[in-house]
Each structure stands twice: as structure tokens, then as C-alpha cells.
C-alpha atoms as a PDB file:
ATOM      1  CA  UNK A   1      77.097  78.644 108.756  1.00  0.00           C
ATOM      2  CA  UNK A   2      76.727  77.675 112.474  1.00  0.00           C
ATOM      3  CA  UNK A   3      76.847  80.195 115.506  1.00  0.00           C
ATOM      4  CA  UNK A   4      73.455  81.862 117.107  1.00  0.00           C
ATOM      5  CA  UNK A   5      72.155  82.462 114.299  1.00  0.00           C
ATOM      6  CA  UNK A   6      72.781  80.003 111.689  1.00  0.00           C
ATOM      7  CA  UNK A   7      72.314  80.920 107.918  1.00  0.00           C
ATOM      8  CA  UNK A   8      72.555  78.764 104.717  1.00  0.00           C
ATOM      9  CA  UNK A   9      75.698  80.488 103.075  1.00  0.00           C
ATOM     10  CA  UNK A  10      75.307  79.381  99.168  1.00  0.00           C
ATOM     11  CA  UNK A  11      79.316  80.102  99.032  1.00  0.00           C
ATOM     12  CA  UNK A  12      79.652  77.159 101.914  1.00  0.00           C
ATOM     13  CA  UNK A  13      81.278  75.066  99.356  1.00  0.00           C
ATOM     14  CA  UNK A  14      83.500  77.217  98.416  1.00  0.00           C
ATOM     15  CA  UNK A  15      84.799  78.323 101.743  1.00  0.00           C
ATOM     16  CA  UNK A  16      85.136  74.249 102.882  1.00  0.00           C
ATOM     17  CA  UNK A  17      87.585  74.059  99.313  1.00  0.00           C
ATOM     18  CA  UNK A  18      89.461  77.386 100.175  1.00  0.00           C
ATOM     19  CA  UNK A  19      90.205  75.809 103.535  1.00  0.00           C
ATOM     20  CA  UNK A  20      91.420  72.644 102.355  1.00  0.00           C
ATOM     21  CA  UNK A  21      93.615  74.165 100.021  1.00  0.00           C
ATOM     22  CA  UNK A  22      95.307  76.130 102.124  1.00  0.00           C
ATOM     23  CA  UNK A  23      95.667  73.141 104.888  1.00  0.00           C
ATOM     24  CA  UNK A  24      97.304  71.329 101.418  1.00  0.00           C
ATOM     25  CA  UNK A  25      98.906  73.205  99.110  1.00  0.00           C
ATOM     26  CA  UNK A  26      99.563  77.367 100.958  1.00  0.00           C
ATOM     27  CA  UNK A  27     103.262  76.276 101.999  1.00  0.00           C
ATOM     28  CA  UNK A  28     106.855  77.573 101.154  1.00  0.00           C
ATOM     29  CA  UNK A  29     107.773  81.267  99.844  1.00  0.00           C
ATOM     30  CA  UNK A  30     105.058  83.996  98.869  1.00  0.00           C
ATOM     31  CA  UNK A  31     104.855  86.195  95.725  1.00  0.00           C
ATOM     32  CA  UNK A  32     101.889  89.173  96.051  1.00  0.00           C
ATOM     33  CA  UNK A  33     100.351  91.031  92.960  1.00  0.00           C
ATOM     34  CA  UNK A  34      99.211  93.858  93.674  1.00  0.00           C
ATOM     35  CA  UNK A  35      99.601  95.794  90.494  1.00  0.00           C
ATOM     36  CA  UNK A  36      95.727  96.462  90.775  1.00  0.00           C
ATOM     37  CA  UNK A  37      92.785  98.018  92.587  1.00  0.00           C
ATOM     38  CA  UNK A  38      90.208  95.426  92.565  1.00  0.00           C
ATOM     39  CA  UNK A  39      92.095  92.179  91.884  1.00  0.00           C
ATOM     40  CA  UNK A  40      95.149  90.959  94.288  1.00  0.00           C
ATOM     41  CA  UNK A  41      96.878  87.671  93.921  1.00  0.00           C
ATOM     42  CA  UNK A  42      99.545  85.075  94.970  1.00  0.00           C
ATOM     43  CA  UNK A  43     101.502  82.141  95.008  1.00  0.00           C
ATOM     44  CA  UNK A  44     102.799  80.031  97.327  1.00  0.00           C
ATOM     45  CA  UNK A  45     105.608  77.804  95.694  1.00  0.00           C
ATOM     46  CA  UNK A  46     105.179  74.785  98.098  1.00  0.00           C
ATOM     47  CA  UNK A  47     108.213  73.304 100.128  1.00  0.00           C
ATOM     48  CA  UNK A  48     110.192  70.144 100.795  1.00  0.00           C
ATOM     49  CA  UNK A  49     106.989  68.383 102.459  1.00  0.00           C
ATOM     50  CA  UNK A  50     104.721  70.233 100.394  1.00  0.00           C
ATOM     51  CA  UNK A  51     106.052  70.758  97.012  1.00  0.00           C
ATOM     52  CA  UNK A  52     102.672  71.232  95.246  1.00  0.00           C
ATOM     53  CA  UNK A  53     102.320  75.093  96.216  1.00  0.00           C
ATOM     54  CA  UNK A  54      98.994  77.026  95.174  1.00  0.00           C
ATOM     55  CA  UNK A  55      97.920  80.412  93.770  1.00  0.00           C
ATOM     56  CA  UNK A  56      95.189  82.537  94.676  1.00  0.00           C
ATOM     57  CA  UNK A  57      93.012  85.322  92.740  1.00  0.00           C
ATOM     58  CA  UNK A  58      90.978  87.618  94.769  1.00  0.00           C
ATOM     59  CA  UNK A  59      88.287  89.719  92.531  1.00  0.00           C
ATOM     60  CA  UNK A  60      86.807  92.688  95.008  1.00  0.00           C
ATOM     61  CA  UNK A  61      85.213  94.078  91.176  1.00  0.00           C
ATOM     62  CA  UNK A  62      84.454  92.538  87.991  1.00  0.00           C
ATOM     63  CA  UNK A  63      85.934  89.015  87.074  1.00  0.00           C
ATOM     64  CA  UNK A  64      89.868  89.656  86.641  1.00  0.00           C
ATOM     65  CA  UNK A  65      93.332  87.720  86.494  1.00  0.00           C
ATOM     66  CA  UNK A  66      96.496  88.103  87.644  1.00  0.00           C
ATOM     67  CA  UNK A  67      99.861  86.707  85.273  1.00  0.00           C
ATOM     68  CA  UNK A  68     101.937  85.192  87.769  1.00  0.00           C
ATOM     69  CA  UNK A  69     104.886  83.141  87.614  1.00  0.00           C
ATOM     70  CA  UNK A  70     104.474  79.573  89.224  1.00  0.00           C
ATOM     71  CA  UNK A  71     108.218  78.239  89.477  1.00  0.00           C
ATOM     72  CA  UNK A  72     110.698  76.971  86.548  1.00  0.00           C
ATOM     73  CA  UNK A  73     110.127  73.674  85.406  1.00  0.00           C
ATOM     74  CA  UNK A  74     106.334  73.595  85.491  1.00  0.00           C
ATOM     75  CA  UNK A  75     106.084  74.172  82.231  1.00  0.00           C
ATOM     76  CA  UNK A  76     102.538  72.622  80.407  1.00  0.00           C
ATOM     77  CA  UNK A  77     101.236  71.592  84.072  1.00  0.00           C
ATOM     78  CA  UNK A  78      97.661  71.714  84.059  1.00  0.00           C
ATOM     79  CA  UNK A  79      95.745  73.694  87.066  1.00  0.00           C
ATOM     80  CA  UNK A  80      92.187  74.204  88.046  1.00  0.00           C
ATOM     81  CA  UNK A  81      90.323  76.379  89.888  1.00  0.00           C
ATOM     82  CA  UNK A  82      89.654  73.991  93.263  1.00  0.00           C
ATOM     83  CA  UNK A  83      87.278  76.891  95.320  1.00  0.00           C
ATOM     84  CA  UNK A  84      84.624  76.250  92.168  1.00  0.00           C
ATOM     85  CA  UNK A  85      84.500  79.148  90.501  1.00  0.00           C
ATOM     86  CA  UNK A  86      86.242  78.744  87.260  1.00  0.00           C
ATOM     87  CA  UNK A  87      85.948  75.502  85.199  1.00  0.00           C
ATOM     88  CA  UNK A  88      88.513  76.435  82.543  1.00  0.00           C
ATOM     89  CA  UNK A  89      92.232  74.728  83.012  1.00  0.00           C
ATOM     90  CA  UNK A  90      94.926  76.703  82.901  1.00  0.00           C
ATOM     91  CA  UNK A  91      98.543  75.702  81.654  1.00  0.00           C
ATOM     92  CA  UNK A  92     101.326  76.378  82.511  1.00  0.00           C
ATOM     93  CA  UNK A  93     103.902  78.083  80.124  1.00  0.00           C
ATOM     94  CA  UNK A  94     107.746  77.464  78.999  1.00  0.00           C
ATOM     95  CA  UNK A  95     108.707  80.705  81.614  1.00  0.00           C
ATOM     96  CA  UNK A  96     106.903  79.192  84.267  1.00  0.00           C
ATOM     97  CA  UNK A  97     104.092  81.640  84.524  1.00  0.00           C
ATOM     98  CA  UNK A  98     100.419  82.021  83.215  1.00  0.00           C
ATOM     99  CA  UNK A  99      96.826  84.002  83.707  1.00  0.00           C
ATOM    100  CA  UNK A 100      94.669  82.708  86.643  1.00  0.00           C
ATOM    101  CA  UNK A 101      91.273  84.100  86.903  1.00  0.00           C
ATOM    102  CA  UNK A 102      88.761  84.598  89.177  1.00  0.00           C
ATOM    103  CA  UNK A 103      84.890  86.225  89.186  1.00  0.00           C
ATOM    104  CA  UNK A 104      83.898  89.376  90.596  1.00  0.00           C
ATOM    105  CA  UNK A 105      83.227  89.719  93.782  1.00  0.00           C
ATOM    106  CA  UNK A 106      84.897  86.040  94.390  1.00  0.00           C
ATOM    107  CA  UNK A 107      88.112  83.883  94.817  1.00  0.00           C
ATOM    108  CA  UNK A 108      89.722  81.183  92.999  1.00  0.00           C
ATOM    109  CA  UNK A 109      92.537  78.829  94.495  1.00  0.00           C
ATOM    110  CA  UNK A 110      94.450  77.418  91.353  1.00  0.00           C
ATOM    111  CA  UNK A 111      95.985  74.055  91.914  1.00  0.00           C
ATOM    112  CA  UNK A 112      97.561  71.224  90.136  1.00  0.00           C
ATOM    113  CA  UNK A 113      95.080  69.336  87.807  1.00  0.00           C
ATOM    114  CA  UNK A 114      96.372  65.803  89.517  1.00  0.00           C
ATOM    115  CA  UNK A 115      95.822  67.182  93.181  1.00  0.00           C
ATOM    116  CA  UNK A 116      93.109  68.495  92.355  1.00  0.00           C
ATOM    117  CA  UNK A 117      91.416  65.243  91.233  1.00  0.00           C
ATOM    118  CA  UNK A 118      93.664  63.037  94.664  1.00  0.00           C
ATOM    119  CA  UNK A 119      92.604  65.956  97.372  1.00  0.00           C
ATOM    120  CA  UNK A 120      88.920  67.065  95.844  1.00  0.00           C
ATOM    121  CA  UNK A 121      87.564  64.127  94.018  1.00  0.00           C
ATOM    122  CA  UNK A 122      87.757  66.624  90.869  1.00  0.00           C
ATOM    123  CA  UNK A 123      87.143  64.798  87.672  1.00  0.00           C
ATOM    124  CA  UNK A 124      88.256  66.241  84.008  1.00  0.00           C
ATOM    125  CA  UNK A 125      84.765  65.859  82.931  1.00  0.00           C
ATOM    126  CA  UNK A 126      83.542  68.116  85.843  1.00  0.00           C
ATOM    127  CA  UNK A 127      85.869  70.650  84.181  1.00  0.00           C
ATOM    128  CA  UNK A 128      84.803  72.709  81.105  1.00  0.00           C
ATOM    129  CA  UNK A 129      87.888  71.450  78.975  1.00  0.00           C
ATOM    130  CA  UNK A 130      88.708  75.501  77.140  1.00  0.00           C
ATOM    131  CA  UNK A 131      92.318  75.760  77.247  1.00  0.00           C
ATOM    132  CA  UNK A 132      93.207  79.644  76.296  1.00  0.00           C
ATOM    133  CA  UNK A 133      96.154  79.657  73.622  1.00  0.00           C
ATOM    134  CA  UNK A 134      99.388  79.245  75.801  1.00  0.00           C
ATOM    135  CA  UNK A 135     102.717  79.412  74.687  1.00  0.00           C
ATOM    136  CA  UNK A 136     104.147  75.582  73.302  1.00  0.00           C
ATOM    137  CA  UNK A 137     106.394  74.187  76.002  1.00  0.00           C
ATOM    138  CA  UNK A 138     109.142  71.281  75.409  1.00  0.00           C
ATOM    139  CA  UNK A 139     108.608  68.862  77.987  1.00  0.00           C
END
């Protein structure tokens, strides 16, 4: 990190993707969990311009998730963890909502597997390929 006093922040990475996903996906409305001490989360549901939309686990404790609804009709999207902290994909289920994760102490920014790869160079064999059982969806 620059300033007076530079030091070599080992989340730098991580901070550089949180940025660009909110500069690329943190448009349109806003749903907060905060159903618990230690973990918060959010979505933003993207807009006209934007339509992609993000969310976001904070973890001030030990690794959590938040179940969170995404918007109807994203049923079996695949999303990925795009601040580096999680390498499992998540999908989407049939009531538009699933479990995003992050680590303690950290923060993960969940977006779109095919953003993902166009905004962050991210690669499916970069990505630890465990899919957690998820509800079937008709596409």
C-alpha cells in the first residue's frame, strides 16, 4: 500500500478485485442480511446498464455464509468468488437464491461465472470445480 509509509499488504489482491467489482457489477437495488453477529451480506441486483448485479459476504469471525436470494430467473447460473477467497462455484437455484461463503476474518464478492472469466481473466481451471448439492433447476 502506498502513503508515508508504504507496506506490502498480502490482501493487495484482493482489495484491487473488491474494487473492480464494485466499479462493475455493485449497481441497482440492495438487499442486507443481517440475521447474524459476525457475518453480514448483500446483493445488489444490477440495473438496465448493469444487469449483472453482485453479492457480497463479510466474515468479522469464523468462515460463514449468508442464503440470499439473487433475482428470479437465474436459476442454475454459476458464480464465483472474484475477491479470491473461495474457489468453490456456487449455483444458483430454481427460487433464485443460494449459500455464498466467505472466510473468517475476510470478504468474498460473488459474481457471475462468465464475468468473472470477461472482467478478471478467471479461468474454470483456476477454480476448484466442488459444486455443493443444489436444488435441480429447469432451464
Amino acid at each position: 500500500m502506498g502513503g508515508p509509509s508504504p507496506v506490502d499488504a498480502a490482501s493487495g489482491p484482493a482489495i484491487g478485485n473488491i474494487a473492480r467489482a464494485r466499479k462493475l457489477f455493485a449497481y441497482g437495488d440492495q438487499d442486507e442480511y443481517w440475521d447474524h453477529p459476525s457475518t453480514i451480506g448483500w446483493v445488489k441486483r444490477g440495473e438496465e446498464t448493469h444487469p449483472v448485479g453482485c453479492a457480497v459476504v463479510l466474515c468479522a469471525g469464523n468462515e460463514g455464509f449468508k442464503h440470499m436470494f439473487v433475482r428470479d430467473g437465474k436459476c442454475g447460473e454459476e458464480w464465483v468468488d472474484v475477491a479470491g477467497g473461495r474457489k468453490e462455484i456456487v449455483t444458483i437455484g430454481e427460487d433464485g437464491f443460494a449459500d455464498f461463503w466467505a472466510n473468517g476474518g475476510s470478504v468474498s464478492v460473488w459474481v457471475r461465472k462468465s464475468e468473472a472469466a470477461e472482467g478478471y481473466g478467471w479461468v474454470a481451471e483456476k477454480l476448484k470445480e466442488c459444486h455443493a448439492e443444489e436444488e435441480s433447476c429447469e432451464r
